[in-house]
N, C-alpha and C. Protein backbone atom coordinates (compact mmCIF):
# COMPACT_ATOMS: atom_id res chain seq x y z
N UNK A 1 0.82 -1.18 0.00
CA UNK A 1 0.00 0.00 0.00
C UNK A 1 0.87 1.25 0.00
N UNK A 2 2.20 1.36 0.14
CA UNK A 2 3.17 2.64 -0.19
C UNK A 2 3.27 2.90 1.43
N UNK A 3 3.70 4.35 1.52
CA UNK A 3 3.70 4.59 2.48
C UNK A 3 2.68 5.42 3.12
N UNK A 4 3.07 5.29 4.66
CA UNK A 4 1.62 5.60 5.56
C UNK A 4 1.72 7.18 5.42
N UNK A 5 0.89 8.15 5.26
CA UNK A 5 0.13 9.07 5.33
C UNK A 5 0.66 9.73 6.37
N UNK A 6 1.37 11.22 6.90
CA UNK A 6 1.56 11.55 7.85
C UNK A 6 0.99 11.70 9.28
N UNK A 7 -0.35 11.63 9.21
CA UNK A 7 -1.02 11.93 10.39
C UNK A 7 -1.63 10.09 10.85
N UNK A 8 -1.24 9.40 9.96
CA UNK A 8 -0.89 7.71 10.54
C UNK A 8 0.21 7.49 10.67
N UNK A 9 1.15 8.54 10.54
CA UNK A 9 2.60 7.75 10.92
C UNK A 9 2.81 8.43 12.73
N UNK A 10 2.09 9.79 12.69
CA UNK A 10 2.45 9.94 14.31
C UNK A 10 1.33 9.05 14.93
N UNK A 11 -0.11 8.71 14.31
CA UNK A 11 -0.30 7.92 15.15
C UNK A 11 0.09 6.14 15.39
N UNK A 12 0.68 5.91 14.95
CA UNK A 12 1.84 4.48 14.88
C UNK A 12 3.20 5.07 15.58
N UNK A 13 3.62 6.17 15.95
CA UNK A 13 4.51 6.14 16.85
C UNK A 13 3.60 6.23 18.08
N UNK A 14 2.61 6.72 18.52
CA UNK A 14 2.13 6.69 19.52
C UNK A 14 1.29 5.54 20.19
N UNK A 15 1.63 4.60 19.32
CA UNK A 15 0.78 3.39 19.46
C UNK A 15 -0.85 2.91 19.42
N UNK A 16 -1.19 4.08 18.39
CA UNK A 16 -2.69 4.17 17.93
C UNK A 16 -2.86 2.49 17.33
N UNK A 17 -1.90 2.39 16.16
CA UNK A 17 -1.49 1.56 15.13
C UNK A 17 -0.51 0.92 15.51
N UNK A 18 -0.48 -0.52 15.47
CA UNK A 18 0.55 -1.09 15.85
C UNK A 18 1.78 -1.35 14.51
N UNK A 19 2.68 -1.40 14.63
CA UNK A 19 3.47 -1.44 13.56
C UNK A 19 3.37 -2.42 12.68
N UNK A 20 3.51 -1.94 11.33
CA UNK A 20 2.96 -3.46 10.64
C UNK A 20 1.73 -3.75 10.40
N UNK A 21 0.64 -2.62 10.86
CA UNK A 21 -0.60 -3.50 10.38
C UNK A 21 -1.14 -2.77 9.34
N UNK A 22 -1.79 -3.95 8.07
CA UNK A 22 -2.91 -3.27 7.28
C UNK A 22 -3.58 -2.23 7.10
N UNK A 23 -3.44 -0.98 6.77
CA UNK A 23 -4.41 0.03 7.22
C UNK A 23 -5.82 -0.19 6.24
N UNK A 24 -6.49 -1.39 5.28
CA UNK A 24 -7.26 -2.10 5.25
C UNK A 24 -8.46 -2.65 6.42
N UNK A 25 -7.68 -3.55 7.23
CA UNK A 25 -7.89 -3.77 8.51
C UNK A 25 -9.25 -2.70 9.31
N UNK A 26 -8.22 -1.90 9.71
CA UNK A 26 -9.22 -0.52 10.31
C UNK A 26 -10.61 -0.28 9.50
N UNK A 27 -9.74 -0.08 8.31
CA UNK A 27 -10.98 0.46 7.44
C UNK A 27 -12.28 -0.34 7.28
N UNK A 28 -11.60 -1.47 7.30
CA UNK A 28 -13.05 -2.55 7.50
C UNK A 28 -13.83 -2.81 8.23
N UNK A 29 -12.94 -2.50 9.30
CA UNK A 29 -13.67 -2.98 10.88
C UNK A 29 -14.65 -1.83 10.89
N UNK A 30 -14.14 -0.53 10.79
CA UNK A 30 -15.10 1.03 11.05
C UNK A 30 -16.36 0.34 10.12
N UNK A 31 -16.09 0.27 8.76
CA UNK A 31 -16.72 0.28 7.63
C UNK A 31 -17.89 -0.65 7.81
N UNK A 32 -17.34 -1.99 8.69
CA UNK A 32 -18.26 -2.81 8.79
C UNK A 32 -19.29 -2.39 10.43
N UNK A 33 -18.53 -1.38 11.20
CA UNK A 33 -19.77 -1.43 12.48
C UNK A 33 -20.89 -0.15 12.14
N UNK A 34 -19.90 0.87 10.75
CA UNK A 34 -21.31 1.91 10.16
C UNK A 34 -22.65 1.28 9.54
N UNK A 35 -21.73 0.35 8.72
CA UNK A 35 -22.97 -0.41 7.91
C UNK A 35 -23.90 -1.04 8.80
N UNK A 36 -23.75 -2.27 9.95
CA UNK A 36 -24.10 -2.87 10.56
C UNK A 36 -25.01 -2.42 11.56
N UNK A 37 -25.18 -0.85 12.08
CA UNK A 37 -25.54 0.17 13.01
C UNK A 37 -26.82 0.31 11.99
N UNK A 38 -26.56 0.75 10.74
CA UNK A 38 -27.39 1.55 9.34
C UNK A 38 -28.30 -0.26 9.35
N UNK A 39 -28.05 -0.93 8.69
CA UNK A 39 -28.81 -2.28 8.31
C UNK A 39 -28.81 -3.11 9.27
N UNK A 40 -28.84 -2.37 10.24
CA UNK A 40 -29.72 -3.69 11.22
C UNK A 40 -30.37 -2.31 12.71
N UNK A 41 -30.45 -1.42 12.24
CA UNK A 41 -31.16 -0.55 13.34
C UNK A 41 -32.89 -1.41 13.58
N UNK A 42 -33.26 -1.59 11.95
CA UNK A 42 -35.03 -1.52 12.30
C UNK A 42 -35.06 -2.87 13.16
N UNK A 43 -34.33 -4.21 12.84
CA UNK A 43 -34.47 -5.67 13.09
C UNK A 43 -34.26 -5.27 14.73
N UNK A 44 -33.46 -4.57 14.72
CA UNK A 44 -32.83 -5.01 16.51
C UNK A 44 -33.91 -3.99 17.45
N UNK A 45 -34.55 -2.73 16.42
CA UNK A 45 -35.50 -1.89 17.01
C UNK A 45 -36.90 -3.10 17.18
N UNK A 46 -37.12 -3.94 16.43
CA UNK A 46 -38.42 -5.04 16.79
C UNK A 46 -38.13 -5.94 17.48
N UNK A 47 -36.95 -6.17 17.44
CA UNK A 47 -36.13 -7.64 18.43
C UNK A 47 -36.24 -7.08 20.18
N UNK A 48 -36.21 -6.19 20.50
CA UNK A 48 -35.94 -5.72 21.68
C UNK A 48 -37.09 -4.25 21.94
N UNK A 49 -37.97 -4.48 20.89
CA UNK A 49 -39.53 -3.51 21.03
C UNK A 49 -38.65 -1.98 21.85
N UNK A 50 -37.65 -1.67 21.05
CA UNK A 50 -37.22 0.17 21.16
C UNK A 50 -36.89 0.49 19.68
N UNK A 51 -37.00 1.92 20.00
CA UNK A 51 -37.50 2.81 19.05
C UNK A 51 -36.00 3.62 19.49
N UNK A 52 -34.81 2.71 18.43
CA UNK A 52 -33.60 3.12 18.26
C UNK A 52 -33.56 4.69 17.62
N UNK A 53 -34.60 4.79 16.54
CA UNK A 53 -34.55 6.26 15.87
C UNK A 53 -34.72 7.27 16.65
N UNK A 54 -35.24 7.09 18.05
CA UNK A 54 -35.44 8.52 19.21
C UNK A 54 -34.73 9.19 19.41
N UNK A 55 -34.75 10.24 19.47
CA UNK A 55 -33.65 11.34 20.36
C UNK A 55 -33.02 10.46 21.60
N UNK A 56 -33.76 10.19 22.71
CA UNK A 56 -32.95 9.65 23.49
C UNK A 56 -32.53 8.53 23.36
N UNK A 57 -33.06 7.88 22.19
CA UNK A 57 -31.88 6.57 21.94
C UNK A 57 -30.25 7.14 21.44
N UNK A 58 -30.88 7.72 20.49
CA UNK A 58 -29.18 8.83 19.73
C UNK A 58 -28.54 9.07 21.20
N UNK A 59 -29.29 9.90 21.77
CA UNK A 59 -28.49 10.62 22.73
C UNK A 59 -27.69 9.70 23.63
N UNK A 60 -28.12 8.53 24.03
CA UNK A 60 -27.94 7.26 25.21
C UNK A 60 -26.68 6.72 24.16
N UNK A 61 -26.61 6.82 23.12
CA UNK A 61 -25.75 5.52 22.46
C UNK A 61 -24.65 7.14 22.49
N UNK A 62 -24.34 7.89 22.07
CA UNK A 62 -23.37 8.90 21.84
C UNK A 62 -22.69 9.23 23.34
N UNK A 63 -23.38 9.08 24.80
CA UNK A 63 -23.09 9.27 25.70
C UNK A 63 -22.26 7.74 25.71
N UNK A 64 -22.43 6.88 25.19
CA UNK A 64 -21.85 5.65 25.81
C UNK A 64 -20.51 5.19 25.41
């Protein structure tokens, strides 16, 4: 993948990033808990009878 991007290389000295890893990796993991949040809000809003779309649901999950 070339080299890392400056503002991933201070965070790989600071041990954000461990040395050596994929920056793939990350991207997938984020990529896969946006999607997963987005396509599965309504199922888990009927699975557990809440109404994830509320203000105080937003608000409860951003505090957490």
């Amino acid at each position: 993948m070339g080299r890392l991007p400056p503002g991933l290389r201070a965070q790989r000295r600071t041990g954000v990033f461990r040395k050596g890893l994929d920056m793939i990796d990350p991207h997938m993991s984020i990529s896969a808990l946006s999607v997963t949040d987005s396509a599965s809000r309504r199922t888990v809003s009927l699975i557990f009878k809440r109404d994830l779309d509320a203000l105080a649901a937003a608000t409860a999950r951003r505090g957490a």
